[in-house]
Every structure is written in structure tokens, then in C-alpha cells.
Protein backbone atom coordinates (compact mmCIF):
# COMPACT_ATOMS: atom_id res chain seq x y z
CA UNK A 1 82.14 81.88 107.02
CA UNK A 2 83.64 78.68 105.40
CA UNK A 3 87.09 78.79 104.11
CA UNK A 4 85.76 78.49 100.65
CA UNK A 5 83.09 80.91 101.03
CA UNK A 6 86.06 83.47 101.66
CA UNK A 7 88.18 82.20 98.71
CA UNK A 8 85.17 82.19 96.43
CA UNK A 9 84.85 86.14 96.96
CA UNK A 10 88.66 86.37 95.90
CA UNK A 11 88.34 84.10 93.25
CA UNK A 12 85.15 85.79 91.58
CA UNK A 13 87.15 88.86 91.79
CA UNK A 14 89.87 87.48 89.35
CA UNK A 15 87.42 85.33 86.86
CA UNK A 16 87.10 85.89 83.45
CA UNK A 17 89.97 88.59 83.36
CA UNK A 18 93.35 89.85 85.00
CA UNK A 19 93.28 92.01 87.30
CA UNK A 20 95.29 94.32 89.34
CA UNK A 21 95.22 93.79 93.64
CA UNK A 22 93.11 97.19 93.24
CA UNK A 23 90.86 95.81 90.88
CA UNK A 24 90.84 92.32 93.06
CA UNK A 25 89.94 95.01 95.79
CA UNK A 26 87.40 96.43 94.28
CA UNK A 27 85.51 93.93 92.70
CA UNK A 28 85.55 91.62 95.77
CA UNK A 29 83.77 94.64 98.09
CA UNK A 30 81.48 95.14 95.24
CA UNK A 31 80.44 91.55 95.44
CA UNK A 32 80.64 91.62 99.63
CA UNK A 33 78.56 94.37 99.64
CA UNK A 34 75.51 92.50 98.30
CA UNK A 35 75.34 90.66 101.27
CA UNK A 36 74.06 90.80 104.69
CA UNK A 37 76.33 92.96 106.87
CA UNK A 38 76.95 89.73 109.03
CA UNK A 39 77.97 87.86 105.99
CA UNK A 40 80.49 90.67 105.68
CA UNK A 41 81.57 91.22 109.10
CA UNK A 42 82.86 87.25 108.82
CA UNK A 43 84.61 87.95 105.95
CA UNK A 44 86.64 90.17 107.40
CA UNK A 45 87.05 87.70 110.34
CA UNK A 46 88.64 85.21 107.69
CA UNK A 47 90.62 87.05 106.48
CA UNK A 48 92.45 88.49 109.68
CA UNK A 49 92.74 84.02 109.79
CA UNK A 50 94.55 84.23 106.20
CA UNK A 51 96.50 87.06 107.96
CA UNK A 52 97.58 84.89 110.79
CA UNK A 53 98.51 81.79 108.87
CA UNK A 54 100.87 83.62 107.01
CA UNK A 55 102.74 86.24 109.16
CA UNK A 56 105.67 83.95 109.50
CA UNK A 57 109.15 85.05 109.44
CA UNK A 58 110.36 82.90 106.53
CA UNK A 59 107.45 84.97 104.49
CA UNK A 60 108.49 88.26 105.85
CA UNK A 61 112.10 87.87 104.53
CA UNK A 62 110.83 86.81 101.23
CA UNK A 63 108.81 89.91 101.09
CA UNK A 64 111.88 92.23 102.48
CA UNK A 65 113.97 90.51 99.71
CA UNK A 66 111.86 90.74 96.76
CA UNK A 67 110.86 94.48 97.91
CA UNK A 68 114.03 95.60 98.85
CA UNK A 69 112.95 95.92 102.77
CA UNK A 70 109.76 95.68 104.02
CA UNK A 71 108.07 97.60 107.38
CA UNK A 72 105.50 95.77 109.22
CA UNK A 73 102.75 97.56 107.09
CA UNK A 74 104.98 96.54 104.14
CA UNK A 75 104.94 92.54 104.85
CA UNK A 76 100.77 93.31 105.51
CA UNK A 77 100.74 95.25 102.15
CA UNK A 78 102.64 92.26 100.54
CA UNK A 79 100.50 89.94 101.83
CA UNK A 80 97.60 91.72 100.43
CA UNK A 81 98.65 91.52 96.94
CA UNK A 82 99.21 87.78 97.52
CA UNK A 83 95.82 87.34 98.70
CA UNK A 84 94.76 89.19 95.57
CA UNK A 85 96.15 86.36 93.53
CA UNK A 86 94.04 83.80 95.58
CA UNK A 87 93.82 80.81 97.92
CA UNK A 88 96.99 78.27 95.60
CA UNK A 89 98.86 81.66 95.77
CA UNK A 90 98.88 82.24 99.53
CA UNK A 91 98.89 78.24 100.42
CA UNK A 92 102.14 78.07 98.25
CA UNK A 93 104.02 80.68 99.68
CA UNK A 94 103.42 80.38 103.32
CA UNK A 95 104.58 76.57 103.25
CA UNK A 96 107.65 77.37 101.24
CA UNK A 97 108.08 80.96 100.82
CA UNK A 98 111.28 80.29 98.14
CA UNK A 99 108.95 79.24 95.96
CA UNK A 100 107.91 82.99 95.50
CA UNK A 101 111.18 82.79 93.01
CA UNK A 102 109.06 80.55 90.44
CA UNK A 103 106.62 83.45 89.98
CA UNK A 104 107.14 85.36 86.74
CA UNK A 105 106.48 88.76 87.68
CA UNK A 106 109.02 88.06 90.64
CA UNK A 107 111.28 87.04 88.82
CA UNK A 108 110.80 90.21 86.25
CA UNK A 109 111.25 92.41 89.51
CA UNK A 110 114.73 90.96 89.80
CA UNK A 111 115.13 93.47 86.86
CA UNK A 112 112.65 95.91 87.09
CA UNK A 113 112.55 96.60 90.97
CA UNK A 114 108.55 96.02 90.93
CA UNK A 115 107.33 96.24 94.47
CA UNK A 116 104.06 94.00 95.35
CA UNK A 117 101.82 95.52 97.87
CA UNK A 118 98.13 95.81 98.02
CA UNK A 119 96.54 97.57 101.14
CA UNK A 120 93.75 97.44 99.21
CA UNK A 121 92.93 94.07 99.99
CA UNK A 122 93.38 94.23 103.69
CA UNK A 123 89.91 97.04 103.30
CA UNK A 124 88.19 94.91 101.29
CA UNK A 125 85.70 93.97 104.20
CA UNK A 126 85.30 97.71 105.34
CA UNK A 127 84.87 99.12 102.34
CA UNK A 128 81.99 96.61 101.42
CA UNK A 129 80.31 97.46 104.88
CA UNK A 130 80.64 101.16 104.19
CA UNK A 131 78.44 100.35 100.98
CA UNK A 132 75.60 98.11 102.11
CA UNK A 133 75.54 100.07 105.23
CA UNK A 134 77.21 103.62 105.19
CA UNK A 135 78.79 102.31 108.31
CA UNK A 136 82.10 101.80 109.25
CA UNK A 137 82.83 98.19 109.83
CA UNK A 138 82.52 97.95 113.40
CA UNK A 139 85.93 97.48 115.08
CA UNK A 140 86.92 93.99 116.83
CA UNK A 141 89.63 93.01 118.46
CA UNK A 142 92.62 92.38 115.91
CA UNK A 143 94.80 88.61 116.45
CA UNK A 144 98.08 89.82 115.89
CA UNK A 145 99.17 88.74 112.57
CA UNK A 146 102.55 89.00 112.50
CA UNK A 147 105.62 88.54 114.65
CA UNK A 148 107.18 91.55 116.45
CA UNK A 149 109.97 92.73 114.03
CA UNK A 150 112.23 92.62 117.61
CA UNK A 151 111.98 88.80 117.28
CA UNK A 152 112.97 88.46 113.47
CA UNK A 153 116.20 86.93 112.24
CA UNK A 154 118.26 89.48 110.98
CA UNK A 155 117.21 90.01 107.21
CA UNK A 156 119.84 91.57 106.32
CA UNK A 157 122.50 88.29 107.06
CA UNK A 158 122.88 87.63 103.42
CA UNK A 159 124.40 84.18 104.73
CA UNK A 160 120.85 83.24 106.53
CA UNK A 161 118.71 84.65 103.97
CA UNK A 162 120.49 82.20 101.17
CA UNK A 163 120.40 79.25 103.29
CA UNK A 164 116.80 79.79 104.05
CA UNK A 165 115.40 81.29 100.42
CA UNK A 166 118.42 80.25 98.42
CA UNK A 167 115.94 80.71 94.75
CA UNK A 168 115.20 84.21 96.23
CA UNK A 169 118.44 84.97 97.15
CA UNK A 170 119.91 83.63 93.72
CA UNK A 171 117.65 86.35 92.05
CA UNK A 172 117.90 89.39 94.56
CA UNK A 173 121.03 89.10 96.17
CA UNK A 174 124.51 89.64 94.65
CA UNK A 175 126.64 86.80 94.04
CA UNK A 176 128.91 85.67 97.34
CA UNK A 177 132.21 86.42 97.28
């Protein structure tokens, strides 16, 4: 499956109206499962790619700052609800993950304590397989698409985390001393 053959599903997802990640979710299996299981099966493929490309550490502390911590499922749930809000959305934050500050409804959960996850997404593939097939999507081996939390900066250095995400930390962190 071509890059924008994946992003196409996504973005058909969110036309004409805003959606929620769940909605996102559900309309983009709905459309996947119209298609040959194949077709499917390399969806899911691409997307465990779009996982890769953005499990980077720099991303991962944006996440555990804007969330207020984030697990291992929790930077995979945040990076679902990313994906939900398509191909700019994901390209933007894994090359500069600060830029996550310019975001309105980031910004609004400097106030509101929102938390952005959407597992939903990650099923998206498995859940269309289960309906054009009544299968479960058969099982591959996973890349890893993360790094091991053992080999993360420390997160909680409130002196790293500003000079790396210095927007982020201006909205999530208290002032320094």
C-alpha cells in the first residue's frame, strides 16, 4: 500500500465533518472493510510504518507533558489520536514535536487537563478485517515502535524538558524559579 493510499483512508474518515479519534476509528474500518482482506492486511502494515517513524523520544516527552505522564501504551494511545487528525498532523509533530504547543485544543488542555489518546486507531485494521471477514486479522510480527522507556531521558528533568520543548514546557510546566 502507497503512503497515500493509507492517508487517503484517514483523510476520508475526517471529510466533510469533525470528528472524534473514535469516529476517525470507525469510519476508516468501515471504509477498509470494503476492500479485499489483502488491501487491509497492508494497511495495517503502514500503519505499524507511521508507528515507527514517530516513536521518538522527543515525541514521547511531548505526549508525557501534555498528558501529565504517559506509559508506553499511553505514547501508542497518543499517537493514535494524532494519526486520527491525519498525515500534516503526524509529519508536524514528529519533526518538531514543540510545535504540538501551536495546537488549540493543546493549548486548551493547559487549562482543562484534556488527555489525547485514541487506541482506537491503532484497531482500525483489525476491526475492518473482523468485518469483511469475521476473522481476526492474522498476527505478524510487530517492528518495535517505540524506544524502551529504560533508554528515555528522564521526563521528569524539568530543565531538559524546557530546553528541548520550551513552547510545551511554557504551557505545562510551572514557571522556574
Amino acid at each position: 500500500m502507497r503512503t497515500d493510499d493509507f492517508w487517503a483512508v484517514i483523510g476520508r474518515a475526517t471529510a466533510d465533518r469533525p470528528a472524534s479519534p473514535a469516529e476517525v476509528a470507525k469510519r476508516a474500518a468501515a471504509d477498509l472493510a470494503t476492500r479485499d482482506p489483502e488491501e487491509i492486511v497492508a494497511w495495517g502494515r503502514h500503519l505499524d510504518k507511521v508507528m515507527v517513524a514517530s516513536g521518538t523520544q522527543d515525541l514521547w516527552a511531548a505526549a508525557y507533558l501534555i498528558n501529565g505522564g504517559c506509559s508506553e501504551d499511553g505514547f501508542d494511545s497518543f499517537r493514535g489520536w494524532l494519526i486520527a487528525h491525519g498525515r500534516e498532523a503526524v509529519a508536524r509533530s514528529v519533526k518538531s514535536p514543540d510545535s504540538l504547543a501551536d495546537v488549540r485544543a493543546v493549548q486548551a488542555a493547559a487549562d482543562n487537563g484534556a488527555v489525547f489518546e485514541a487506541e482506537e486507531v491503532l484497531h482500525i485494521a483489525a476491526d475492518a478485517y473482523a468485518q469483511a471477514t469475521g476473522q481476526e486479522l492474522p498476527q505478524e510480527d510487530k517492528p518495535a515502535t517505540r524506544p524502551d522507556a529504560a533508554d528515555l531521558w528522564d521526563f521528569d528533568n524539568e530543565e531538559e524538558m524546557r530546553r528541548r520543548l520550551p513552547k510545551l514546557s511554557a504551557l505545562f510546566l510551572e514557571p522556574p524559579d
